[in-house]
N, C-alpha and C. Protein backbone atom coordinates (compact mmCIF):
# COMPACT_ATOMS: atom_id res chain seq x y z
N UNK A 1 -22.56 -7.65 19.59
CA UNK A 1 -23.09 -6.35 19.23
C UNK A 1 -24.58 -6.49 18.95
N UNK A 2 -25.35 -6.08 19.95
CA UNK A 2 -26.55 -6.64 19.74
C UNK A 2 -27.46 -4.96 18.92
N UNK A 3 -28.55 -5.44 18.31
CA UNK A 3 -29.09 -4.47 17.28
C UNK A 3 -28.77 -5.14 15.46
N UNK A 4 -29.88 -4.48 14.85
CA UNK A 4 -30.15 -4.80 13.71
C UNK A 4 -28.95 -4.07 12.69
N UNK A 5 -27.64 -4.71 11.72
CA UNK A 5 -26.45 -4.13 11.71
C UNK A 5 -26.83 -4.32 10.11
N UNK A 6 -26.43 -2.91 9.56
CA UNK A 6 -26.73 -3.11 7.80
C UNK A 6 -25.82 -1.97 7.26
N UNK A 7 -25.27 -2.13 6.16
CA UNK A 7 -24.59 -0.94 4.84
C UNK A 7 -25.55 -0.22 4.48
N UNK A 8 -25.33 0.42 4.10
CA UNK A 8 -25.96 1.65 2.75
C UNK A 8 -24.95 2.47 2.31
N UNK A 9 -25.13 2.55 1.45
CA UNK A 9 -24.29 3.67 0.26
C UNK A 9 -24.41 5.06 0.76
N UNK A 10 -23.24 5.73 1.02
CA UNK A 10 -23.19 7.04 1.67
C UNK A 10 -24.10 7.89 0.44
N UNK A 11 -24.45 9.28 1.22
CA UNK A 11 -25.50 10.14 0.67
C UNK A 11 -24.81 11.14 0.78
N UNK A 12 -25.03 12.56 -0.81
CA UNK A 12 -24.40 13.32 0.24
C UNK A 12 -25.50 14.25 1.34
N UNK A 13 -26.13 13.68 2.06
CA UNK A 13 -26.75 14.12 2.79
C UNK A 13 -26.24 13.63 4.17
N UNK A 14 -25.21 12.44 4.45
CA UNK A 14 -24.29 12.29 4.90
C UNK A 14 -23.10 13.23 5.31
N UNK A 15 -22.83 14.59 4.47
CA UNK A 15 -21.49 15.01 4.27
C UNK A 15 -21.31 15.39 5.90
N UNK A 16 -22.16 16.15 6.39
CA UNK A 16 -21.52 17.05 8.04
C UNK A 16 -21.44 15.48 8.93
N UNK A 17 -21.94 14.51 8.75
CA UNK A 17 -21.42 13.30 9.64
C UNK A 17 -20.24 12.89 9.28
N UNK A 18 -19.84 12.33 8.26
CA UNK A 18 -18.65 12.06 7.93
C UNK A 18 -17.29 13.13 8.17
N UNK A 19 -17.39 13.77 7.69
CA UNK A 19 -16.45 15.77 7.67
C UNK A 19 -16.60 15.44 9.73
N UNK A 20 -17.65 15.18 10.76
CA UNK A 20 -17.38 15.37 11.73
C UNK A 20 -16.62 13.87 12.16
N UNK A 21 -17.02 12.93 11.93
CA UNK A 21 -16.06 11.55 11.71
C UNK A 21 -14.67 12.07 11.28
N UNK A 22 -14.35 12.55 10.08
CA UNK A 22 -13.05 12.64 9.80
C UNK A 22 -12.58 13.65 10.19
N UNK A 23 -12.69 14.65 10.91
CA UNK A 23 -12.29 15.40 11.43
C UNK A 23 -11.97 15.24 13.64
N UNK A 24 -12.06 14.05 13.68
CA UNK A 24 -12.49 13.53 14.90
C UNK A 24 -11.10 13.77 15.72
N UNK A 25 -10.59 13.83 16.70
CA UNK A 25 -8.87 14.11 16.68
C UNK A 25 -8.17 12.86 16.91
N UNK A 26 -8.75 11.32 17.59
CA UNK A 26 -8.00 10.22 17.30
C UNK A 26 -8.31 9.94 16.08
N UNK A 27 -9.22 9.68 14.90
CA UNK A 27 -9.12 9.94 13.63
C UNK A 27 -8.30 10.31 12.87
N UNK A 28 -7.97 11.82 13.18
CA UNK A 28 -7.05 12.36 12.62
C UNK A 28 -5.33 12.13 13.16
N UNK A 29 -5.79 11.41 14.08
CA UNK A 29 -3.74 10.88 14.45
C UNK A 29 -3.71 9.80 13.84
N UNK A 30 -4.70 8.52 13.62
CA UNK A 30 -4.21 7.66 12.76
C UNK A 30 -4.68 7.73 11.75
N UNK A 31 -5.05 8.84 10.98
CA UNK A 31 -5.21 8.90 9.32
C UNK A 31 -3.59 8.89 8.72
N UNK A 32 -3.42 8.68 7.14
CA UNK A 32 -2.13 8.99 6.86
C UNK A 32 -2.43 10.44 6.84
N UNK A 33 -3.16 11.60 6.22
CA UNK A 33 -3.23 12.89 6.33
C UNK A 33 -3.94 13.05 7.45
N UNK A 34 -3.22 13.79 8.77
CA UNK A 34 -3.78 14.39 10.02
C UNK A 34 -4.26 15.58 9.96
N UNK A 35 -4.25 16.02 9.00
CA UNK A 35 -4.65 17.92 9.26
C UNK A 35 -6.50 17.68 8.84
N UNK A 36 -6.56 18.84 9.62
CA UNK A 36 -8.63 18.99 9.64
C UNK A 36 -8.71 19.38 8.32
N UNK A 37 -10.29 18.58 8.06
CA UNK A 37 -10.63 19.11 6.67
C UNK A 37 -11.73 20.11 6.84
N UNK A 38 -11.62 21.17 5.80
CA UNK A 38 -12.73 22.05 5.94
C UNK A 38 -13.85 21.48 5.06
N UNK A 39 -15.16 22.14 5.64
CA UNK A 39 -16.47 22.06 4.92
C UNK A 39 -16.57 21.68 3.55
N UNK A 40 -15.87 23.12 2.48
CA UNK A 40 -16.17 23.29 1.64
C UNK A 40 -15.46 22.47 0.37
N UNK A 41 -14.28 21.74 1.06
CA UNK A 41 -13.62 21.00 0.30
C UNK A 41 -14.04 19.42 0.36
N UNK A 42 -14.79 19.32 1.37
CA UNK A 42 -15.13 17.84 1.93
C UNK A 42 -16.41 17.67 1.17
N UNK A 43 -17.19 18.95 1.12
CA UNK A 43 -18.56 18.54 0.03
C UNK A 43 -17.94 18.50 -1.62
N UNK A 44 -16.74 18.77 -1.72
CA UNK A 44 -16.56 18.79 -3.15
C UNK A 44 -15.88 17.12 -3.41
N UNK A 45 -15.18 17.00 -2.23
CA UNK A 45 -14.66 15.35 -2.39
C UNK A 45 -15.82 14.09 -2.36
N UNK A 46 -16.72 14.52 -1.46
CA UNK A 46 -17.75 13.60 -1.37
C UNK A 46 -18.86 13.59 -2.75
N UNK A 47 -18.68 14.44 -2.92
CA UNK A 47 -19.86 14.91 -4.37
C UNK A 47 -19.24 14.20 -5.71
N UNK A 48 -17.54 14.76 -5.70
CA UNK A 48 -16.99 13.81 -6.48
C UNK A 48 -16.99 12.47 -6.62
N UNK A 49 -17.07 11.65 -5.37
CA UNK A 49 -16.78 10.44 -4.65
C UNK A 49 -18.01 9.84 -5.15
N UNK A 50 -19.23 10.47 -5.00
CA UNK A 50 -20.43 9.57 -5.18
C UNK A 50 -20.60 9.06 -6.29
N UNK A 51 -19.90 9.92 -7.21
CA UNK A 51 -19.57 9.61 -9.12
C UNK A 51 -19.07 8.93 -9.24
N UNK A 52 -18.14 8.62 -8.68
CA UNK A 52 -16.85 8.17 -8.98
C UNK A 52 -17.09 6.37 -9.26
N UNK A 53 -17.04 5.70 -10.29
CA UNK A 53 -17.40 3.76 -10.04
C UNK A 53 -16.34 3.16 -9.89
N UNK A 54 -14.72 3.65 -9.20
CA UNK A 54 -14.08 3.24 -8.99
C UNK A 54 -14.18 3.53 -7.23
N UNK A 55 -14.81 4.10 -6.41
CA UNK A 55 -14.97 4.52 -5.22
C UNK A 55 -16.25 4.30 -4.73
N UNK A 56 -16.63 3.67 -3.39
CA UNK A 56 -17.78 2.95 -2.70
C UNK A 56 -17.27 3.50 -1.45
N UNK A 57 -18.47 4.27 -1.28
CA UNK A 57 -18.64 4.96 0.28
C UNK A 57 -20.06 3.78 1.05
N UNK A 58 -19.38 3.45 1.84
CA UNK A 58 -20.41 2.86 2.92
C UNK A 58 -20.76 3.16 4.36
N UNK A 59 -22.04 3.69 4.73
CA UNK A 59 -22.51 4.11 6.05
C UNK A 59 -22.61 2.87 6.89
N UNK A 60 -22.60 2.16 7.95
CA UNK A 60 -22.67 1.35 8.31
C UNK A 60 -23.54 1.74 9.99
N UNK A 61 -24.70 0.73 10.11
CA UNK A 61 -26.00 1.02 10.83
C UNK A 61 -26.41 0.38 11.77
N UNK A 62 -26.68 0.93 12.96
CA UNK A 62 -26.99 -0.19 14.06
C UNK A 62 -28.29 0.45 14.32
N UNK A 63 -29.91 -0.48 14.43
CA UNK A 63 -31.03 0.03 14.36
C UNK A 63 -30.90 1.74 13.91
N UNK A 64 -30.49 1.57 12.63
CA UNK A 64 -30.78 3.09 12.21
C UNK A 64 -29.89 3.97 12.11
N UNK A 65 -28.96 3.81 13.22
CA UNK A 65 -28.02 5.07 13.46
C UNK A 65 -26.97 4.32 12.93
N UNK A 66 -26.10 5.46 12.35
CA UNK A 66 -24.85 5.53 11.99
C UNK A 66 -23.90 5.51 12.88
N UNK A 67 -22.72 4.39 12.55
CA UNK A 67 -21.89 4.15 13.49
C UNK A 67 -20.72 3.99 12.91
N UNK A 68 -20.45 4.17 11.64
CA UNK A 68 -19.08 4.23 11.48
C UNK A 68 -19.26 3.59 9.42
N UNK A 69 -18.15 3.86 8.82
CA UNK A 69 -17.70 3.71 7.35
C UNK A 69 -16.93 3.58 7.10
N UNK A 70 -17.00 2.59 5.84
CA UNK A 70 -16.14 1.88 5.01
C UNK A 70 -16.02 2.64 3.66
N UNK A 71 -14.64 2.82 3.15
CA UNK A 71 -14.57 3.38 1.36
C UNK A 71 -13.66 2.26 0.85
N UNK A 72 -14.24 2.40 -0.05
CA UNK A 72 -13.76 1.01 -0.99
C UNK A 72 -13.14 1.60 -2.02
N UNK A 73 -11.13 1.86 -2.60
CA UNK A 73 -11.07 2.59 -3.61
C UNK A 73 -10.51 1.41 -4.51
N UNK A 74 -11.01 1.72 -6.01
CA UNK A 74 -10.34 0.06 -6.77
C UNK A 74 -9.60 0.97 -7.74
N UNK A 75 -8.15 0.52 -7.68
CA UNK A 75 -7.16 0.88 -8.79
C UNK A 75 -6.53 -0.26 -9.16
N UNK A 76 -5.41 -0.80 -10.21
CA UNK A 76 -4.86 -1.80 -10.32
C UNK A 76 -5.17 -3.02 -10.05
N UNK A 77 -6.80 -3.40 -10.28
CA UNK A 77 -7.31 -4.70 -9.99
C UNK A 77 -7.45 -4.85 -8.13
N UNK A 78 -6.96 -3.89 -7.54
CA UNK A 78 -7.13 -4.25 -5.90
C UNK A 78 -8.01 -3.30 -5.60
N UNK A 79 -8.99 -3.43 -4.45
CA UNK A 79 -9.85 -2.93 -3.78
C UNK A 79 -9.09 -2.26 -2.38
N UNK A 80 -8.62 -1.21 -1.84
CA UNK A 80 -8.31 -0.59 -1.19
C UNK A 80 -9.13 0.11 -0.47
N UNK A 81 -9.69 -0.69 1.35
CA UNK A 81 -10.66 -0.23 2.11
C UNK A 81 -9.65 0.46 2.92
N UNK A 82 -10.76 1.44 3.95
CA UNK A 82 -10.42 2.34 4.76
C UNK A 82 -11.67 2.63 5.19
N UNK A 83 -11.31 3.28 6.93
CA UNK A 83 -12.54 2.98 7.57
C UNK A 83 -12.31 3.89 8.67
N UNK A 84 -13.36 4.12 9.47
CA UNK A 84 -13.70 5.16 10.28
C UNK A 84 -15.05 4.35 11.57
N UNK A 85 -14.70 4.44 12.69
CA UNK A 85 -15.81 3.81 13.78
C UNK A 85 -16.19 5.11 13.55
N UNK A 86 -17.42 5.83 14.29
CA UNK A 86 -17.98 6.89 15.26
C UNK A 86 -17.18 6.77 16.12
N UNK A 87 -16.89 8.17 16.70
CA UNK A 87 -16.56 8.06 17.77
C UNK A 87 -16.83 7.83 19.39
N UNK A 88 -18.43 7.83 19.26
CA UNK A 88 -19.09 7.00 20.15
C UNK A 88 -19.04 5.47 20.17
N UNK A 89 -18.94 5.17 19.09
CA UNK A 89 -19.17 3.61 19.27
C UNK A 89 -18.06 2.54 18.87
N UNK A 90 -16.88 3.37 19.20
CA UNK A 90 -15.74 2.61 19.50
C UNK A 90 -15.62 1.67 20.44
N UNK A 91 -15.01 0.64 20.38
CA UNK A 91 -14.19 -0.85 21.15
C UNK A 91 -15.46 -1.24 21.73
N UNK A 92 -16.63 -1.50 20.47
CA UNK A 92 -17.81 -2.62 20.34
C UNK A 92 -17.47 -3.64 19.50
N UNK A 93 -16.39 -3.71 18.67
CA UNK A 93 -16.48 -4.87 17.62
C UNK A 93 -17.10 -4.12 16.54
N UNK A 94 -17.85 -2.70 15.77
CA UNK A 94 -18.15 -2.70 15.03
C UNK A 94 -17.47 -2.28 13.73
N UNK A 95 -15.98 -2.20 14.08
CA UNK A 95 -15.32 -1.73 12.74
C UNK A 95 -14.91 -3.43 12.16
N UNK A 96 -14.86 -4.31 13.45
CA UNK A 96 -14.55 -5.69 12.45
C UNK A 96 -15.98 -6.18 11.48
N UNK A 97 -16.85 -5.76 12.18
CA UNK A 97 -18.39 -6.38 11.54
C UNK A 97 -17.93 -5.15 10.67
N UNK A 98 -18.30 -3.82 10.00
CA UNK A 98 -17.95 -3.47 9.16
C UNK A 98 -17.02 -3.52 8.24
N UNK A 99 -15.69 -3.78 8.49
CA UNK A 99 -15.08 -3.63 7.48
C UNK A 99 -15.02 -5.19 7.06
N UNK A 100 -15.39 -6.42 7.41
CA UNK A 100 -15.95 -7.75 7.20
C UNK A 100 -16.74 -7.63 5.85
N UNK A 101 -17.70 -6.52 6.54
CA UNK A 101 -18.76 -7.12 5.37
C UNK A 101 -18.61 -6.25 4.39
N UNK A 102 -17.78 -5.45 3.95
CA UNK A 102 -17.80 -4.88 3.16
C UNK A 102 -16.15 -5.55 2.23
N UNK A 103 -15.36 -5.96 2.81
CA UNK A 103 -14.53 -6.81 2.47
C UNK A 103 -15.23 -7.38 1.59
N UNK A 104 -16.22 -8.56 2.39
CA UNK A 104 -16.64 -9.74 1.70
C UNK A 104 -17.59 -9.15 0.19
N UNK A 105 -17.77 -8.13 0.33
CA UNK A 105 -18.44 -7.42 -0.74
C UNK A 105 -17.36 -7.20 -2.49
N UNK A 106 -16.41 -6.76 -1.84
CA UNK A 106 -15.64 -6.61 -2.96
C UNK A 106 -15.38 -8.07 -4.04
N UNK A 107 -15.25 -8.01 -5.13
CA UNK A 107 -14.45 -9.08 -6.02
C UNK A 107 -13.06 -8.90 -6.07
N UNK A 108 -12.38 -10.13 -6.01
CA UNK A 108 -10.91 -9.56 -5.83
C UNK A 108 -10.69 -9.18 -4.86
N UNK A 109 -8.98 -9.14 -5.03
CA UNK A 109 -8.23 -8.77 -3.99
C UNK A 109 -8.66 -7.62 -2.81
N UNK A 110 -8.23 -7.79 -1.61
CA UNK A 110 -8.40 -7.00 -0.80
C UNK A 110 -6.96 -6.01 -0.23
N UNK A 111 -7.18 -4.80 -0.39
CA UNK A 111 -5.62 -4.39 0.51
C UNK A 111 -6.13 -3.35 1.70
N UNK A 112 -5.30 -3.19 3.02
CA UNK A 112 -5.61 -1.84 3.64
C UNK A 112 -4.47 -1.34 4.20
N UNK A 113 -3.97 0.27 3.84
CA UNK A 113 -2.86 0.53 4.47
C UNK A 113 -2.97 0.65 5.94
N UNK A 114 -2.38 0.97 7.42
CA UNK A 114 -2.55 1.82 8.21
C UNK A 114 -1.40 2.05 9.00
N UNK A 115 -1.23 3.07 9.77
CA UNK A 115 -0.37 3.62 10.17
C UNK A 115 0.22 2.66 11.56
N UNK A 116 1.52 2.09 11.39
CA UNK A 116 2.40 1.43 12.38
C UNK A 116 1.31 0.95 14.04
N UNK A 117 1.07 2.03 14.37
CA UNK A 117 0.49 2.26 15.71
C UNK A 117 -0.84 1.57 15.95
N UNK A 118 -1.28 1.87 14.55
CA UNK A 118 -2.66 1.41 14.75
C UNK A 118 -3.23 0.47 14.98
N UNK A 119 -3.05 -0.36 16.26
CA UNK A 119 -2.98 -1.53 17.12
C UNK A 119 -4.79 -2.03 16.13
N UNK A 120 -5.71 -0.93 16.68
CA UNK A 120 -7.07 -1.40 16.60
C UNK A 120 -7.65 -1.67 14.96
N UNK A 121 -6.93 -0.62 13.98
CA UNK A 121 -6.88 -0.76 12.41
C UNK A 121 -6.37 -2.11 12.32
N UNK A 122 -5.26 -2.55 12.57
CA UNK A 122 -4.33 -3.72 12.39
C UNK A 122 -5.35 -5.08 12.71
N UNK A 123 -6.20 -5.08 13.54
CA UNK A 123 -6.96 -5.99 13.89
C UNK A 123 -8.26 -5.90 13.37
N UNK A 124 -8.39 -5.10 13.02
CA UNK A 124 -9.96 -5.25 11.92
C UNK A 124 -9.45 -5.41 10.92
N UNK A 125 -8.33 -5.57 10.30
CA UNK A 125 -7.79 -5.70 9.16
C UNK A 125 -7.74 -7.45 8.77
N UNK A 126 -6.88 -7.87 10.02
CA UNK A 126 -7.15 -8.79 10.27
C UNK A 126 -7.87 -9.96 10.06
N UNK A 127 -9.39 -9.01 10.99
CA UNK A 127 -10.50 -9.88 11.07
C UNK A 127 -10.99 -10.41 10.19
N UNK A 128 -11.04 -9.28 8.82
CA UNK A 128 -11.32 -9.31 7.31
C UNK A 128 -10.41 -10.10 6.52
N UNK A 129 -9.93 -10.75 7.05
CA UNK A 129 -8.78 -12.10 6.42
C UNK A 129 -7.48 -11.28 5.83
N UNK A 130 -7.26 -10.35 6.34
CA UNK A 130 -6.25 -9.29 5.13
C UNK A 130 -5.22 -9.63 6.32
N UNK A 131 -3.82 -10.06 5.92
CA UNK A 131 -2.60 -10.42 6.53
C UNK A 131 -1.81 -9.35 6.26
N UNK A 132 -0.78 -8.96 7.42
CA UNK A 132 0.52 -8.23 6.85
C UNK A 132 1.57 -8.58 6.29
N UNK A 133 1.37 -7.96 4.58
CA UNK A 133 2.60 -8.03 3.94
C UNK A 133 3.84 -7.49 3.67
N UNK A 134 3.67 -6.12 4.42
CA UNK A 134 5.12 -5.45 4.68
C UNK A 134 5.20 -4.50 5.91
N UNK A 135 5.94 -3.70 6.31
CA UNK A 135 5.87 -2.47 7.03
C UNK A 135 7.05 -1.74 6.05
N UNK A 136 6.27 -0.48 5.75
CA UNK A 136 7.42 0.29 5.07
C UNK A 136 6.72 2.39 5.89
N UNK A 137 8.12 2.40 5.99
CA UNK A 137 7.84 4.50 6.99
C UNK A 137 6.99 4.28 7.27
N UNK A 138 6.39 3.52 8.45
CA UNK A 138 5.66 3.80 9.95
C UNK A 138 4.16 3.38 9.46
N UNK A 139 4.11 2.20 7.61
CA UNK A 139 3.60 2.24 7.65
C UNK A 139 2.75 0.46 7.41
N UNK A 140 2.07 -0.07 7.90
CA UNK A 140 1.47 -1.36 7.75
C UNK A 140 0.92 -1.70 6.70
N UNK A 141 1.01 -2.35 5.55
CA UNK A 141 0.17 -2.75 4.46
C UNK A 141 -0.36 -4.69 4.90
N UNK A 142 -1.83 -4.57 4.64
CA UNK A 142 -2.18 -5.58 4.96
C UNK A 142 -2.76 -6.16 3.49
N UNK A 143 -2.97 -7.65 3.05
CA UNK A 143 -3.44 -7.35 1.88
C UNK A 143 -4.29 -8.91 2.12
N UNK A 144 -5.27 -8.94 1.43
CA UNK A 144 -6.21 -10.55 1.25
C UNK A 144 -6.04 -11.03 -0.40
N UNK A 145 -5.82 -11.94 -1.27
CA UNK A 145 -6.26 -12.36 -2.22
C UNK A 145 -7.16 -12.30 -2.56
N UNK A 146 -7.40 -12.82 -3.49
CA UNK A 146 -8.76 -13.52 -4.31
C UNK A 146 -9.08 -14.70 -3.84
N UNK A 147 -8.19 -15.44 -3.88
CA UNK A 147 -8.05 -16.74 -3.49
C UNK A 147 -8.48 -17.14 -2.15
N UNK A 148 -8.21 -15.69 -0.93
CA UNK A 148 -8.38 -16.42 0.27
C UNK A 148 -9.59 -15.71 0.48
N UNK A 149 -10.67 -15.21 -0.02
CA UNK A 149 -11.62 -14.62 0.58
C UNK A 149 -12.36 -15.33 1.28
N UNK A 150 -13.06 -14.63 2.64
CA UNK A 150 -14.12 -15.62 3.16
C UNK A 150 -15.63 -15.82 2.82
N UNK A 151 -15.83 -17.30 3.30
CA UNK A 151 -16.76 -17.78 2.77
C UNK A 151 -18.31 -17.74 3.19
């Protein structure tokens, strides 16, 4: 993946990129909630979200442009990522370089749910050292330690 590749902390000046990311329609077949989100509820989640020090929104950047995000939610001592390519810049490798480095960011444990199907989730999950520890209703839980993070 050639180009200069970096995080930043979502903005909400971000919100109509993301809201058009998550509203994307392969997006929305492998989200666990598929239904479209509207505007006015998506600036109230994101606005919340930016408060929130249990929740880490990450933009992720190739010379500049936005290409896809990572959220980091921490409950019960585990860090629970979830992630989104652009939909332009799908099957480059950049959801493993993203959700990698934002993995490697967290302390502690790593977990990510995704939905049965999700051949390409399942493998960036992966990449990020996170193994599958169960399948339960259609759905994949992958999880990393503490112990095995990479180095």
């Amino acid at each position: 993946m050639p180009g200069d590749f970096r995080l930043r902390g979502a903005r909400l000046s971000d919100a109509d990129l993301l809201l058009a990311w998550r509203n994307d329609p392969l997006t929305r077949r492998m989200s666990h909630e598929g239904h479209t989100v509207e505007e006015e509820p998506h600036i109230a989640w994101l606005t919340a979200s930016l408060k929130d020090p249990d929740r880490h929104i990450y933009i992720a950047e190739i010379d500049g442009i936005p290409v896809g995000t990572v959220r980091a939610d921490h409950a019960a001592g585990i860090w629970e990522l979830s992630w989104t390519v652009a939909p332009t810049h799908r099957s480059r490798g950049i959801g493993k370089k993203m959700v990698s480095a934002v993995a490697d960011l967290m302390p502690g444990s790593i977990k990510a749910v995704v939905k049965a199907g999700n051949i390409a989730s399942i493998r960036i999950a992966e990449c990020a050292g996170m193994r599958i520890a169960r399948e339960s209703e259609g759905l994949i839980h992958l999880e990393r330690s503490a112990l095995h993070r990479k180095t």
